[in-house]
PDB file of N, CA and C in Angstrom:
ATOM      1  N   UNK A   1     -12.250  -3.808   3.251  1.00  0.00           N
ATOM      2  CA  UNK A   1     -11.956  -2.630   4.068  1.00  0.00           C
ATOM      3  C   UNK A   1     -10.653  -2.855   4.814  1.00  0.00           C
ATOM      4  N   UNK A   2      -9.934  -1.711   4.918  1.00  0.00           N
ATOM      5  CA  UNK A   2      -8.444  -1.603   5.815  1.00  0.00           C
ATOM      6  C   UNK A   2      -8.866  -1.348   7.205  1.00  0.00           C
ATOM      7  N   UNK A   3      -7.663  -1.874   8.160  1.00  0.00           N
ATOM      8  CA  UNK A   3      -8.265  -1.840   9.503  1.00  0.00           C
ATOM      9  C   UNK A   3      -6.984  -0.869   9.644  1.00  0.00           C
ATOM     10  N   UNK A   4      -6.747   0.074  10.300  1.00  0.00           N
ATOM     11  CA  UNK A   4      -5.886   0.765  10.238  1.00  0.00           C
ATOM     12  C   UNK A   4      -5.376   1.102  11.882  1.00  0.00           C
ATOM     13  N   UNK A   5      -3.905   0.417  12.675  1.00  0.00           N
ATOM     14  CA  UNK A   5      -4.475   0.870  14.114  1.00  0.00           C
ATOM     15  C   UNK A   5      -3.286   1.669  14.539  1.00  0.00           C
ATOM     16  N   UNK A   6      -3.685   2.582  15.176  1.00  0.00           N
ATOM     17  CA  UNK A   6      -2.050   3.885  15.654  1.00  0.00           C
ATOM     18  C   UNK A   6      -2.095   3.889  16.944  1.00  0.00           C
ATOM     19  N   UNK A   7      -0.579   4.011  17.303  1.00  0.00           N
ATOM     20  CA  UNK A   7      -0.002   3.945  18.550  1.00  0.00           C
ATOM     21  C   UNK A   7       0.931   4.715  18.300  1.00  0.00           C
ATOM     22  N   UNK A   8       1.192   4.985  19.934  1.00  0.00           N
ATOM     23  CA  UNK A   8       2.533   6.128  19.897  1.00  0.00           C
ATOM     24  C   UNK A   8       2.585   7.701  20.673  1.00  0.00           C
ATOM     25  N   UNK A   9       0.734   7.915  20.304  1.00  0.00           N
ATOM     26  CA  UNK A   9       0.948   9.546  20.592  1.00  0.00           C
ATOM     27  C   UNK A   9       1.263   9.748  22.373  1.00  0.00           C
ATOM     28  N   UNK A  10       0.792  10.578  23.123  1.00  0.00           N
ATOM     29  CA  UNK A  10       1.041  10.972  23.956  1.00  0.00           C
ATOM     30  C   UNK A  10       1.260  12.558  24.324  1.00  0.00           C
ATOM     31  N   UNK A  11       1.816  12.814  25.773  1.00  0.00           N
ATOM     32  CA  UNK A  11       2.122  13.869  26.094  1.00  0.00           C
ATOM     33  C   UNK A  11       3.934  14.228  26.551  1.00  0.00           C
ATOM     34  N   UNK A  12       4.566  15.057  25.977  1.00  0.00           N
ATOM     35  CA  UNK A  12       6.271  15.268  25.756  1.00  0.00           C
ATOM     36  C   UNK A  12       6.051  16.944  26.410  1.00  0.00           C
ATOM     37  N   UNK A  13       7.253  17.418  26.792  1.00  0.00           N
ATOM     38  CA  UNK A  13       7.575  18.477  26.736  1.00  0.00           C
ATOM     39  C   UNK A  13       8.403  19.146  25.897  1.00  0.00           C
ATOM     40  N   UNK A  14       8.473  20.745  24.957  1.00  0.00           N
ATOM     41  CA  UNK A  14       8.981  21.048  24.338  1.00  0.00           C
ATOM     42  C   UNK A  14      10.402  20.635  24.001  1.00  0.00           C
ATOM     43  N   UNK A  15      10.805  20.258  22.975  1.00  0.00           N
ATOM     44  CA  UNK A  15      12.053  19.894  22.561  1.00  0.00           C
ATOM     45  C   UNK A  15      11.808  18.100  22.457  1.00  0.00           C
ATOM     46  N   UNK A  16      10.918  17.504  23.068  1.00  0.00           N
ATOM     47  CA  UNK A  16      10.778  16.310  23.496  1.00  0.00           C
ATOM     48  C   UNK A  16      10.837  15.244  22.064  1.00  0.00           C
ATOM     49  N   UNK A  17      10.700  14.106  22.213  1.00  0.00           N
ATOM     50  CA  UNK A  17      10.532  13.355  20.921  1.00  0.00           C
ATOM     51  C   UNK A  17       9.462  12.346  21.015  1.00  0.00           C
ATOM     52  N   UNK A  18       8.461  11.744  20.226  1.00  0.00           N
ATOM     53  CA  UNK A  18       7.618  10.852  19.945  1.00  0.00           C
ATOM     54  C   UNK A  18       7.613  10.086  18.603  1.00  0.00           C
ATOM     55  N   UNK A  19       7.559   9.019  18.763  1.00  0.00           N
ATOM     56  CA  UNK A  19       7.384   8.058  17.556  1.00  0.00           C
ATOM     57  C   UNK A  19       6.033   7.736  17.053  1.00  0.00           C
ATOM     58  N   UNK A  20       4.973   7.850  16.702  1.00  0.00           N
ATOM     59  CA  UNK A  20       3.891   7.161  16.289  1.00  0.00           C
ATOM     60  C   UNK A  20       3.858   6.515  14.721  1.00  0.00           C
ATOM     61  N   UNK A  21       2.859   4.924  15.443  1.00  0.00           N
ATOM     62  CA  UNK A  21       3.298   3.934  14.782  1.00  0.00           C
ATOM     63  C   UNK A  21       1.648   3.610  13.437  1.00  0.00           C
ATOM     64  N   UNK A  22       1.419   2.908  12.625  1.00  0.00           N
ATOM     65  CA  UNK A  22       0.385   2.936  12.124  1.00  0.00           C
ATOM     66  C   UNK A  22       0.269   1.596  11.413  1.00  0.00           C
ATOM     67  N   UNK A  23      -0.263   0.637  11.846  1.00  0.00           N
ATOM     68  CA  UNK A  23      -0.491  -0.870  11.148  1.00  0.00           C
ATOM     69  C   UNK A  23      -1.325  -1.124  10.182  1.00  0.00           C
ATOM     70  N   UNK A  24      -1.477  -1.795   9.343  1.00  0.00           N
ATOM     71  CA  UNK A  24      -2.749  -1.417   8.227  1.00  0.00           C
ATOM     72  C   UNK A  24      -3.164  -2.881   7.805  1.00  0.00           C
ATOM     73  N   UNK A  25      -4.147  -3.442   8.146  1.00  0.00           N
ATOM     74  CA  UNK A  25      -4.570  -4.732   7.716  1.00  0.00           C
ATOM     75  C   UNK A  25      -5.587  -5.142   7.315  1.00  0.00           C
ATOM     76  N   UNK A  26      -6.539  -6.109   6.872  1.00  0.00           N
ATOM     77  CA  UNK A  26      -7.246  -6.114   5.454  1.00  0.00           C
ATOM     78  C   UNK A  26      -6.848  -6.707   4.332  1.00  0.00           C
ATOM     79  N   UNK A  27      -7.790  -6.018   3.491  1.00  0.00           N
ATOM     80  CA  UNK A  27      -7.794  -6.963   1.984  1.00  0.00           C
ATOM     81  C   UNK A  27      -7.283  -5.610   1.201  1.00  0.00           C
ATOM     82  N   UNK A  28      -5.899  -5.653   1.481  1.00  0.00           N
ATOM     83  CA  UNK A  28      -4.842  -4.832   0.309  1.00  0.00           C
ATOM     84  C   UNK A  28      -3.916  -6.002  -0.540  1.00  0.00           C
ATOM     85  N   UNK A  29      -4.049  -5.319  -1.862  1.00  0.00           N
ATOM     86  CA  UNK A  29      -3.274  -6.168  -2.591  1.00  0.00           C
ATOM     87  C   UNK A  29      -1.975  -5.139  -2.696  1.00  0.00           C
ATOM     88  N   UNK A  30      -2.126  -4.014  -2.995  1.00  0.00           N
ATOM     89  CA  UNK A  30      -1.002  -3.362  -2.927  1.00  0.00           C
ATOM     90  C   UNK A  30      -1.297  -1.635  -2.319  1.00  0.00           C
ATOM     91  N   UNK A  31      -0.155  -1.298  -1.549  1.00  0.00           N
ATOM     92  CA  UNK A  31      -0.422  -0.008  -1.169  1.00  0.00           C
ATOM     93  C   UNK A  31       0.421   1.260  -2.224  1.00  0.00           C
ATOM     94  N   UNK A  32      -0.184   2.206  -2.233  1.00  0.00           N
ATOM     95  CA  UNK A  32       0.411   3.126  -3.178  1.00  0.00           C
ATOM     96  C   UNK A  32       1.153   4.342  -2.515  1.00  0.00           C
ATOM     97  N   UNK A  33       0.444   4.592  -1.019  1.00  0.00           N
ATOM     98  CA  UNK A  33       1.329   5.540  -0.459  1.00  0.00           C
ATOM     99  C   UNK A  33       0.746   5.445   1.361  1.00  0.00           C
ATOM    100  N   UNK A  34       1.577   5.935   2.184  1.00  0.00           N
ATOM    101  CA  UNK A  34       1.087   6.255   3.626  1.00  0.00           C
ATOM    102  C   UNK A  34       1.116   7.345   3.398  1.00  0.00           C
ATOM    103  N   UNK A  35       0.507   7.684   5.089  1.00  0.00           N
ATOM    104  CA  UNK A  35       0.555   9.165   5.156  1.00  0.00           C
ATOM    105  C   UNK A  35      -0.125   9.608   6.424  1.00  0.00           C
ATOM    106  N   UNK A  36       0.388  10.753   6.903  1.00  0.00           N
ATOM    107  CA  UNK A  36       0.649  11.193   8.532  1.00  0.00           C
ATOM    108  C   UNK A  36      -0.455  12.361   8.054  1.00  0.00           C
ATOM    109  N   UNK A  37      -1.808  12.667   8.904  1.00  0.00           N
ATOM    110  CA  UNK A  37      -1.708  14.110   9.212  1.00  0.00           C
ATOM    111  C   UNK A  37      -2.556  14.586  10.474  1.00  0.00           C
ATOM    112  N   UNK A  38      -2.983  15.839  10.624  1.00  0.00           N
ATOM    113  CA  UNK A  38      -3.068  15.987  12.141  1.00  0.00           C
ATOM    114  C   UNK A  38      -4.028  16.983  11.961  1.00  0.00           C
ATOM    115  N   UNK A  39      -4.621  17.570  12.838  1.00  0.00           N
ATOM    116  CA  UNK A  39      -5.891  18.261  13.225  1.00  0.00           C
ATOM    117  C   UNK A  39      -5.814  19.191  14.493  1.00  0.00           C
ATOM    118  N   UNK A  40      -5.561  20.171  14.738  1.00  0.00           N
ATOM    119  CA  UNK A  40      -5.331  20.752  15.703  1.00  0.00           C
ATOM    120  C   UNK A  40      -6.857  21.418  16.279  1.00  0.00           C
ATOM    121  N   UNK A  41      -7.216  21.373  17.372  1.00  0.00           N
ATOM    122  CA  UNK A  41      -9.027  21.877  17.901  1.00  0.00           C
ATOM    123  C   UNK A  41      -9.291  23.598  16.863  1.00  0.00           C
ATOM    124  N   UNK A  42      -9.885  23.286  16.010  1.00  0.00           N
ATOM    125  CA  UNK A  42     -10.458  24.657  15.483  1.00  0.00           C
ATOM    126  C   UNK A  42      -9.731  24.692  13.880  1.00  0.00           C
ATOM    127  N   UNK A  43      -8.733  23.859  13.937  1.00  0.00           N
ATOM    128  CA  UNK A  43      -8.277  24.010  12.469  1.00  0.00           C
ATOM    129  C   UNK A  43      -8.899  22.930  11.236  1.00  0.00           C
ATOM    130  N   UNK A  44      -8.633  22.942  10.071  1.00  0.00           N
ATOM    131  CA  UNK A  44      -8.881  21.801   9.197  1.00  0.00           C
ATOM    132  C   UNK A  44      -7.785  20.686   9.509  1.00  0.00           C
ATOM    133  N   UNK A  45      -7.593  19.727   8.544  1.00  0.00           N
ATOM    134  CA  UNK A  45      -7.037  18.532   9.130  1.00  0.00           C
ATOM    135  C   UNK A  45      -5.477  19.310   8.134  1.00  0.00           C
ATOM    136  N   UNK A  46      -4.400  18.758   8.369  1.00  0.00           N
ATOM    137  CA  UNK A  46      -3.355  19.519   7.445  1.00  0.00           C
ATOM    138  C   UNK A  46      -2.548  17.869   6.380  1.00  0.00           C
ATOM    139  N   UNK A  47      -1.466  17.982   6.009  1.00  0.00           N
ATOM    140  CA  UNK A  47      -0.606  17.064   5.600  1.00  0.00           C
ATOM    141  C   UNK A  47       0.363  17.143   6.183  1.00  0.00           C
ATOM    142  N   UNK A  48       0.986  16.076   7.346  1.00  0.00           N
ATOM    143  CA  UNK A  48       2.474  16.377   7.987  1.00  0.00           C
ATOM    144  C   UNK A  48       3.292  16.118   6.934  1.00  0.00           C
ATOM    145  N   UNK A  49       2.977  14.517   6.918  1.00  0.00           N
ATOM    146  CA  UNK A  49       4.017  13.351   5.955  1.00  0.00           C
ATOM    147  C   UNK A  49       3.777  12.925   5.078  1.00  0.00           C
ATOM    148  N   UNK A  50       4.447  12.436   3.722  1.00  0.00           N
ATOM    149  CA  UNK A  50       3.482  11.099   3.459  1.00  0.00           C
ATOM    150  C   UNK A  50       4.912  10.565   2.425  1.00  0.00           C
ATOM    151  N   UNK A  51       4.670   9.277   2.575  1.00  0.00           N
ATOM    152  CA  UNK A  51       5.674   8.332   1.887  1.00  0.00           C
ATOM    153  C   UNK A  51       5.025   7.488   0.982  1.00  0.00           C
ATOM    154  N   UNK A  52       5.952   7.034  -0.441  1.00  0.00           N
ATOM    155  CA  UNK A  52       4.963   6.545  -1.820  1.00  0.00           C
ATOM    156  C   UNK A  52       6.341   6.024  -1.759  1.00  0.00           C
ATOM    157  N   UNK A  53       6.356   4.970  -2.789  1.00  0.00           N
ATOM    158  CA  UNK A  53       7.377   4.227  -3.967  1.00  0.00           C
ATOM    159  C   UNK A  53       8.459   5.635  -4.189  1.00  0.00           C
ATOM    160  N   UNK A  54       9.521   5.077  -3.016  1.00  0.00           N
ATOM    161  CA  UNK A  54      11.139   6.290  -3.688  1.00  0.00           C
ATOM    162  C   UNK A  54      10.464   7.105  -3.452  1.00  0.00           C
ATOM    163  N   UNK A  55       9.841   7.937  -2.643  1.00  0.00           N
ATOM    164  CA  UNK A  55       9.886   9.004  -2.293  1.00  0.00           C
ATOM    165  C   UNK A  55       9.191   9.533  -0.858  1.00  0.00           C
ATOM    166  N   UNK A  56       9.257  10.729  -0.115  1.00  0.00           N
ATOM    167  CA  UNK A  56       8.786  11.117   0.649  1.00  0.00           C
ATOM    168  C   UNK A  56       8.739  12.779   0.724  1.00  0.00           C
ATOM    169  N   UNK A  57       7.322  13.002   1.441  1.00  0.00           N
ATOM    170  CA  UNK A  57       7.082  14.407   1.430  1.00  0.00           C
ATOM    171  C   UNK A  57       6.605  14.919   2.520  1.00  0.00           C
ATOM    172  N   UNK A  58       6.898  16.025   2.860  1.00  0.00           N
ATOM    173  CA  UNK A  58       6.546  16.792   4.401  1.00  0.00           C
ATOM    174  C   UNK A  58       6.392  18.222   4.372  1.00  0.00           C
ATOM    175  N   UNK A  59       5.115  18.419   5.553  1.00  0.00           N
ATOM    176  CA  UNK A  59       4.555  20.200   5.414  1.00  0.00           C
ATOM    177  C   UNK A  59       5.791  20.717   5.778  1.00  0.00           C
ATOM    178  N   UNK A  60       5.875  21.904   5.576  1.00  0.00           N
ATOM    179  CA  UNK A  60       6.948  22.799   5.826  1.00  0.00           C
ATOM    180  C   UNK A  60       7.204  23.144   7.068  1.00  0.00           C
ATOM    181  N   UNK A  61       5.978  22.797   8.298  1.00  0.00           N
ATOM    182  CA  UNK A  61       6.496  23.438   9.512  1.00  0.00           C
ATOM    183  C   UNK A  61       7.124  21.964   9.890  1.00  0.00           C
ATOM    184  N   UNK A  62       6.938  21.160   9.531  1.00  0.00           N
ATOM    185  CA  UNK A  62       7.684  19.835   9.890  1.00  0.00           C
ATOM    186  C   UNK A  62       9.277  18.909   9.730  1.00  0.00           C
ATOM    187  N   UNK A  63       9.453  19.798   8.670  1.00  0.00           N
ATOM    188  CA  UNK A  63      10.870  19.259   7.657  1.00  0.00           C
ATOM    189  C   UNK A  63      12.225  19.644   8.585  1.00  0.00           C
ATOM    190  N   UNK A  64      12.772  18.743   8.835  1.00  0.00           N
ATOM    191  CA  UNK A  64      14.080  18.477   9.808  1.00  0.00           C
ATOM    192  C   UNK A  64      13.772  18.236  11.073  1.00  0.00           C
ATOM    193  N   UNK A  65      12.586  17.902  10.951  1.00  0.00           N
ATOM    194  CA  UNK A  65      12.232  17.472  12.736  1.00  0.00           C
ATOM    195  C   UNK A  65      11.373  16.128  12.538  1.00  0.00           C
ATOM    196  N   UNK A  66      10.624  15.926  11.803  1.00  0.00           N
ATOM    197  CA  UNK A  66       9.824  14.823  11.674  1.00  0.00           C
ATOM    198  C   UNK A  66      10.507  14.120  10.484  1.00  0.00           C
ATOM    199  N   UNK A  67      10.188  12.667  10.746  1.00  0.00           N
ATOM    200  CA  UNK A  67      10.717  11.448   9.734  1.00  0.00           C
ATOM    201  C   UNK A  67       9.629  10.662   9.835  1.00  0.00           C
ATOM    202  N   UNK A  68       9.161  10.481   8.096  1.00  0.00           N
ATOM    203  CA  UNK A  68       8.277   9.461   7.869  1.00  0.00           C
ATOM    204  C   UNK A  68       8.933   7.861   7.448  1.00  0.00           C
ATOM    205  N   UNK A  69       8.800   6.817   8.069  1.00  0.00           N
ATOM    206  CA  UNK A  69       9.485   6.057   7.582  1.00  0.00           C
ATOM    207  C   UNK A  69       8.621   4.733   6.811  1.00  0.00           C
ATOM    208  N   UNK A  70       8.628   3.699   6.392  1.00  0.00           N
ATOM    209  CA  UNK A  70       7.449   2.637   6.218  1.00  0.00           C
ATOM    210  C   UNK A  70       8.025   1.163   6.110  1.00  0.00           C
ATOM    211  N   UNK A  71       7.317  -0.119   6.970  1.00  0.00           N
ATOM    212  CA  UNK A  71       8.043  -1.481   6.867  1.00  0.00           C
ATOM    213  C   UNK A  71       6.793  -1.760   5.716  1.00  0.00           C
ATOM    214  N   UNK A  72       7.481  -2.359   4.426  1.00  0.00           N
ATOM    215  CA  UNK A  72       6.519  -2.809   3.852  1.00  0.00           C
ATOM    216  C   UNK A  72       5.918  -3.962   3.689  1.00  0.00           C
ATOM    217  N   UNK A  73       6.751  -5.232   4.316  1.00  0.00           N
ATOM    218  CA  UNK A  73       6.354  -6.143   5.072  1.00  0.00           C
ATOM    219  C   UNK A  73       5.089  -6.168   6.227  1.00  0.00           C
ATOM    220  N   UNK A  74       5.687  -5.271   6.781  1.00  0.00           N
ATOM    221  CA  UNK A  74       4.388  -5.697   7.707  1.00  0.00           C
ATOM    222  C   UNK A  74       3.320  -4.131   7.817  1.00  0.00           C
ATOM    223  N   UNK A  75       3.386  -3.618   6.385  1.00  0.00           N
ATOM    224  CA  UNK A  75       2.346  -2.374   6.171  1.00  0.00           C
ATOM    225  C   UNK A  75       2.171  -1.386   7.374  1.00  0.00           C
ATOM    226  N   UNK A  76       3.154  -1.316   7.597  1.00  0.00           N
ATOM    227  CA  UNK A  76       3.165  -0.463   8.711  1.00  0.00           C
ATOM    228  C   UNK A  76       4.010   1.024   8.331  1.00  0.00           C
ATOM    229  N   UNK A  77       3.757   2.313   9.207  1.00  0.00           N
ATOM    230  CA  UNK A  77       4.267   3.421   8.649  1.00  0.00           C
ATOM    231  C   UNK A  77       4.448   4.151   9.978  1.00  0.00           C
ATOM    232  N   UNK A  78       5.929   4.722  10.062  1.00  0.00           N
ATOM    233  CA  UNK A  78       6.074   5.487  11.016  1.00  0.00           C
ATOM    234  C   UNK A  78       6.564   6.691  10.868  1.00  0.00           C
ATOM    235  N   UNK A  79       6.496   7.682  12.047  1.00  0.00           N
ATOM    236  CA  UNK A  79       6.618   8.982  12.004  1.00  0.00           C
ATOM    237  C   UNK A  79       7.105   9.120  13.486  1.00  0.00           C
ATOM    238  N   UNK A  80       8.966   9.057  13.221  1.00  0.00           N
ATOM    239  CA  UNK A  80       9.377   9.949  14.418  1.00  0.00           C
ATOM    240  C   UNK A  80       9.290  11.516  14.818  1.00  0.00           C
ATOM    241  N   UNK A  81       9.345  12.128  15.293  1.00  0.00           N
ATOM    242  CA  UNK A  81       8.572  13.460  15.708  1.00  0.00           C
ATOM    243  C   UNK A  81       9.608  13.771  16.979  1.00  0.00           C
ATOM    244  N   UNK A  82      10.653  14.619  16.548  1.00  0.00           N
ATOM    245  CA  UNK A  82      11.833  15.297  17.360  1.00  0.00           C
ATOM    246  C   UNK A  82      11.652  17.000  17.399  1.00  0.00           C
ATOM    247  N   UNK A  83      12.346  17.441  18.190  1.00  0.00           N
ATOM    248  CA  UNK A  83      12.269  18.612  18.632  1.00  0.00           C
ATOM    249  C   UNK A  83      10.498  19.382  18.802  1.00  0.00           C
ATOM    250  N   UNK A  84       9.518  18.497  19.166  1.00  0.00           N
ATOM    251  CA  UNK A  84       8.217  18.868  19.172  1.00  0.00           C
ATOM    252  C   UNK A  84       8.113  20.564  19.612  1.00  0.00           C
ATOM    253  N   UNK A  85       7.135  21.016  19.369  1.00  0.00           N
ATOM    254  CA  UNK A  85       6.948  22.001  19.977  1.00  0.00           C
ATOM    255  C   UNK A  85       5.644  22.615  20.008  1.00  0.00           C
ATOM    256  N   UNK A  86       5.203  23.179  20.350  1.00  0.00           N
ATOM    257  CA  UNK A  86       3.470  23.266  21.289  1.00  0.00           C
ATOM    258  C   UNK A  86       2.331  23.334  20.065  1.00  0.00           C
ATOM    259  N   UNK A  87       3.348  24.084  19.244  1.00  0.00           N
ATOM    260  CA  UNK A  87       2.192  24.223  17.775  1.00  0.00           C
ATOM    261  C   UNK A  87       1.748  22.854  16.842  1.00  0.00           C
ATOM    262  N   UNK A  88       2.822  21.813  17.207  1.00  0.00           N
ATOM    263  CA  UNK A  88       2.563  20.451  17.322  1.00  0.00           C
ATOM    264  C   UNK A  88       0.975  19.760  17.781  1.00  0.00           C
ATOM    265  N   UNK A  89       0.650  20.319  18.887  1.00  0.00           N
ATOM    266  CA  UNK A  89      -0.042  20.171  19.529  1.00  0.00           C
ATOM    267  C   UNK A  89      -1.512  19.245  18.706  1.00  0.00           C
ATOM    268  N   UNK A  90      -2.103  18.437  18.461  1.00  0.00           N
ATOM    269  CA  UNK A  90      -3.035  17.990  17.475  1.00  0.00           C
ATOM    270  C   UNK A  90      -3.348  16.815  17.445  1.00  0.00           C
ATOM    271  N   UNK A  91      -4.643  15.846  17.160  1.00  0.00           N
ATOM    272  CA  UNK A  91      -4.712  14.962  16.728  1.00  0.00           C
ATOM    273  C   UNK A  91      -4.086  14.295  15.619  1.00  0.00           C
ATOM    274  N   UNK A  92      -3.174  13.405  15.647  1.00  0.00           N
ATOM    275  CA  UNK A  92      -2.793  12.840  14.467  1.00  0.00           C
ATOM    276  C   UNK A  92      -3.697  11.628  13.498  1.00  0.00           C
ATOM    277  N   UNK A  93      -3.650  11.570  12.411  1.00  0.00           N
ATOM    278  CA  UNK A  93      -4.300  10.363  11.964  1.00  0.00           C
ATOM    279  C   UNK A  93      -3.738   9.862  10.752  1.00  0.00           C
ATOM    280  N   UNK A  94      -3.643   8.496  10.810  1.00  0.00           N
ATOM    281  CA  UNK A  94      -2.860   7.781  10.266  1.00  0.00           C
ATOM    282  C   UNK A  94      -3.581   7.793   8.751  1.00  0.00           C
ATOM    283  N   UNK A  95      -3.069   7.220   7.684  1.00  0.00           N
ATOM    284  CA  UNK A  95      -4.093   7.354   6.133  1.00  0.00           C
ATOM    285  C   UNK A  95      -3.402   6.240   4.812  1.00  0.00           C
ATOM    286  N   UNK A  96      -3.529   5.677   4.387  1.00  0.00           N
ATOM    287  CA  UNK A  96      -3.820   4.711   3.264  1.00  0.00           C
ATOM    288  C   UNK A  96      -4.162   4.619   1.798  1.00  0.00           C
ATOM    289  N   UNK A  97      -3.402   4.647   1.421  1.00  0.00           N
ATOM    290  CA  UNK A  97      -4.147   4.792  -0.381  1.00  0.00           C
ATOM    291  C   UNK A  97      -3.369   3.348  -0.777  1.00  0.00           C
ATOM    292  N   UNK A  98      -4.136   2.759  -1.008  1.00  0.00           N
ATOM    293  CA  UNK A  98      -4.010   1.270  -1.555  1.00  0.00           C
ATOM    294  C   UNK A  98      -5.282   0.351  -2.564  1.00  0.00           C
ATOM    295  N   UNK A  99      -4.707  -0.824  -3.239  1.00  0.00           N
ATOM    296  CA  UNK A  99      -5.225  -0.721  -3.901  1.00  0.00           C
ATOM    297  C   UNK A  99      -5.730  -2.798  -3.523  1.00  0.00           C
ATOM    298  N   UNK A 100      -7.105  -3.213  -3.857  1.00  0.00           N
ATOM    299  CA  UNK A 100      -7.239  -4.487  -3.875  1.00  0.00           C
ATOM    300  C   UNK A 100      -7.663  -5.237  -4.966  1.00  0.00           C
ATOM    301  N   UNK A 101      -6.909  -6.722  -4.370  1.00  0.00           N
ATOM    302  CA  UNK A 101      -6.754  -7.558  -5.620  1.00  0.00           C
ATOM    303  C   UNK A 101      -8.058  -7.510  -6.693  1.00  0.00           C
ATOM    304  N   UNK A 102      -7.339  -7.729  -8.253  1.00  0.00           N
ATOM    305  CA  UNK A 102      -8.518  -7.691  -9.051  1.00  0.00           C
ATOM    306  C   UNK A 102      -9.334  -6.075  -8.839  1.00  0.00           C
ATOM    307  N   UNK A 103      -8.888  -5.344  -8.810  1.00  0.00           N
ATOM    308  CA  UNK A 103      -9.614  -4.158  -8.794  1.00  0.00           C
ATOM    309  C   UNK A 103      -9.025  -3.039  -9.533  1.00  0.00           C
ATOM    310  N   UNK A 104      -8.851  -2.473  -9.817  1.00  0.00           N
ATOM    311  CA  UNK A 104      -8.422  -1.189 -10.577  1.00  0.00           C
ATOM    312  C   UNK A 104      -8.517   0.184  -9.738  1.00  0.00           C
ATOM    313  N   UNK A 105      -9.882   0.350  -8.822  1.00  0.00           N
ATOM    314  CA  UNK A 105      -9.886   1.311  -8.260  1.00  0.00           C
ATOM    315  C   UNK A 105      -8.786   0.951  -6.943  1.00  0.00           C
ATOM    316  N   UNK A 106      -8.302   2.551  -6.798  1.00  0.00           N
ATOM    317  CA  UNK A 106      -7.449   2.883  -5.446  1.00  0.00           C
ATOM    318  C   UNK A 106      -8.604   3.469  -4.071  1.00  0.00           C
ATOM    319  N   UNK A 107      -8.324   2.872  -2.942  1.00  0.00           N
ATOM    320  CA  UNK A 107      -8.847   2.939  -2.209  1.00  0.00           C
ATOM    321  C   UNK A 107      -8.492   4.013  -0.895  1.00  0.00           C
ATOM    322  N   UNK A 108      -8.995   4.507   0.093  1.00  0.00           N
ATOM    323  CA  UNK A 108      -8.198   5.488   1.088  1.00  0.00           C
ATOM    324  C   UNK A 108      -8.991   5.266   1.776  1.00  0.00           C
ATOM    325  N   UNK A 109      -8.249   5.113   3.130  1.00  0.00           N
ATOM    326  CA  UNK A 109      -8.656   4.848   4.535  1.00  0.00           C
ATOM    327  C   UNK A 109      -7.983   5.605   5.711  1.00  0.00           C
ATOM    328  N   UNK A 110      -8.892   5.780   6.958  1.00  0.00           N
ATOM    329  CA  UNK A 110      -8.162   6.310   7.853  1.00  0.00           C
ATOM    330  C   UNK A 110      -7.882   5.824   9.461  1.00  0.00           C
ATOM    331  N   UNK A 111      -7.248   6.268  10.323  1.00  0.00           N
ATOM    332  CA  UNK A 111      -6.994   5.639  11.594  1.00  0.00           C
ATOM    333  C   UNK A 111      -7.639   6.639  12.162  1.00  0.00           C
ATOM    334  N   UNK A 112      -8.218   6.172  13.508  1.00  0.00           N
ATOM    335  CA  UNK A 112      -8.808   6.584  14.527  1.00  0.00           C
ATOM    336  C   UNK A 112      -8.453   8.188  15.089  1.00  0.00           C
ATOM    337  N   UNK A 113      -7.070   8.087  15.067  1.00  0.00           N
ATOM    338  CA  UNK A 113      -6.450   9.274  15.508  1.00  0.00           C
ATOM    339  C   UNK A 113      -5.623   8.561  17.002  1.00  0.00           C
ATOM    340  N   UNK A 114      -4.800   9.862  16.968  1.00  0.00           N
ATOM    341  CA  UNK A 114      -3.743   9.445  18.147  1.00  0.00           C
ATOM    342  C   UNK A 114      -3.433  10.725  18.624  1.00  0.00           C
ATOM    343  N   UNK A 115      -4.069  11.095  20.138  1.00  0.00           N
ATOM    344  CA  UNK A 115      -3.589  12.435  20.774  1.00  0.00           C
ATOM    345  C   UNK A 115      -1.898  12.761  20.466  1.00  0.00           C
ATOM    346  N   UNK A 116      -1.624  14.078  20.587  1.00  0.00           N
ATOM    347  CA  UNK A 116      -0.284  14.228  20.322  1.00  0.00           C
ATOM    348  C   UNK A 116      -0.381  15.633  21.750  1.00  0.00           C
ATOM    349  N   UNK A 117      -0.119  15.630  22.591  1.00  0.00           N
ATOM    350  CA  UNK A 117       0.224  17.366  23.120  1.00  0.00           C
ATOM    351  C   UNK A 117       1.401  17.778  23.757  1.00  0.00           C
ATOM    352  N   UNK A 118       2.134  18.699  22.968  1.00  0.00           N
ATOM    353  CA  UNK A 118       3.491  19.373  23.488  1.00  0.00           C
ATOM    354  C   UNK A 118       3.396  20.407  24.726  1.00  0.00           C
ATOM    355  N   UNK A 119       3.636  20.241  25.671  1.00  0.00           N
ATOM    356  CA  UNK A 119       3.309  21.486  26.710  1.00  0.00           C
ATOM    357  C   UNK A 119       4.523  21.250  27.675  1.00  0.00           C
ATOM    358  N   UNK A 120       4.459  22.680  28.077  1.00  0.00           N
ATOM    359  CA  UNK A 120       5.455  22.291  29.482  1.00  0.00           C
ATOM    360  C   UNK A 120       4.994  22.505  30.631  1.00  0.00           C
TER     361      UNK A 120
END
């Protein structure tokens, strides 16, 4: 099992910026992709980010404001988060698709969550 731990969220005011961070440790032999997404009270959970091998992808209300980035050394995945703004507003949770040694199956895991709220 992946232990997955996020830091970062908090409370900003509109226009404001936040970084949240996401560590991933365990018995991974290899990871196949990260990935950011968030939950706002009353909605389903959505897709902000998510970063794989050469590539990266982001929801549409997010693109030129949020950056997914990833150290693959130390399995970690981040998501700077600029020009926030209230519709922001949501639980974030961190996510995992990786795969362990001797195994064939791909695995997915998630983080706790990390408050996020934009207000002024």
């Amino acid at each position: 099992q992946v232990h997955l731990v996020e830091s970062g969220g908090g409370s900003v005011q509109p226009g404001g910026s936040l970084r949240l961070s996401c560590a991933a440790s365990g018995t991974i032999f290899s990871i196949n992709a990260m990935g950011w997404y968030r939950q706002a009270p009353g909605k389903e959970r959505e897709l902000v980010a998510l970063i794989s091998e050469g590539s990266t992808n982001y929801a549409d209300s997010v693109k030129g404001r949020f950056t997914i980035s990833r150290d693959n050394a130390e399995n970690t995945v981040y998501l700077q988060m600029n020009s926030l703004k209230p519709e922001d507003t949501a639980v974030y949770y961190c996510n995992v698709l990786y795969r362990r040694r001797g195994d064939v199956r791909s695995y997915n895991d998630w983080g706790q969550g990390t408050q996020v709220t934009v207000s002024s």
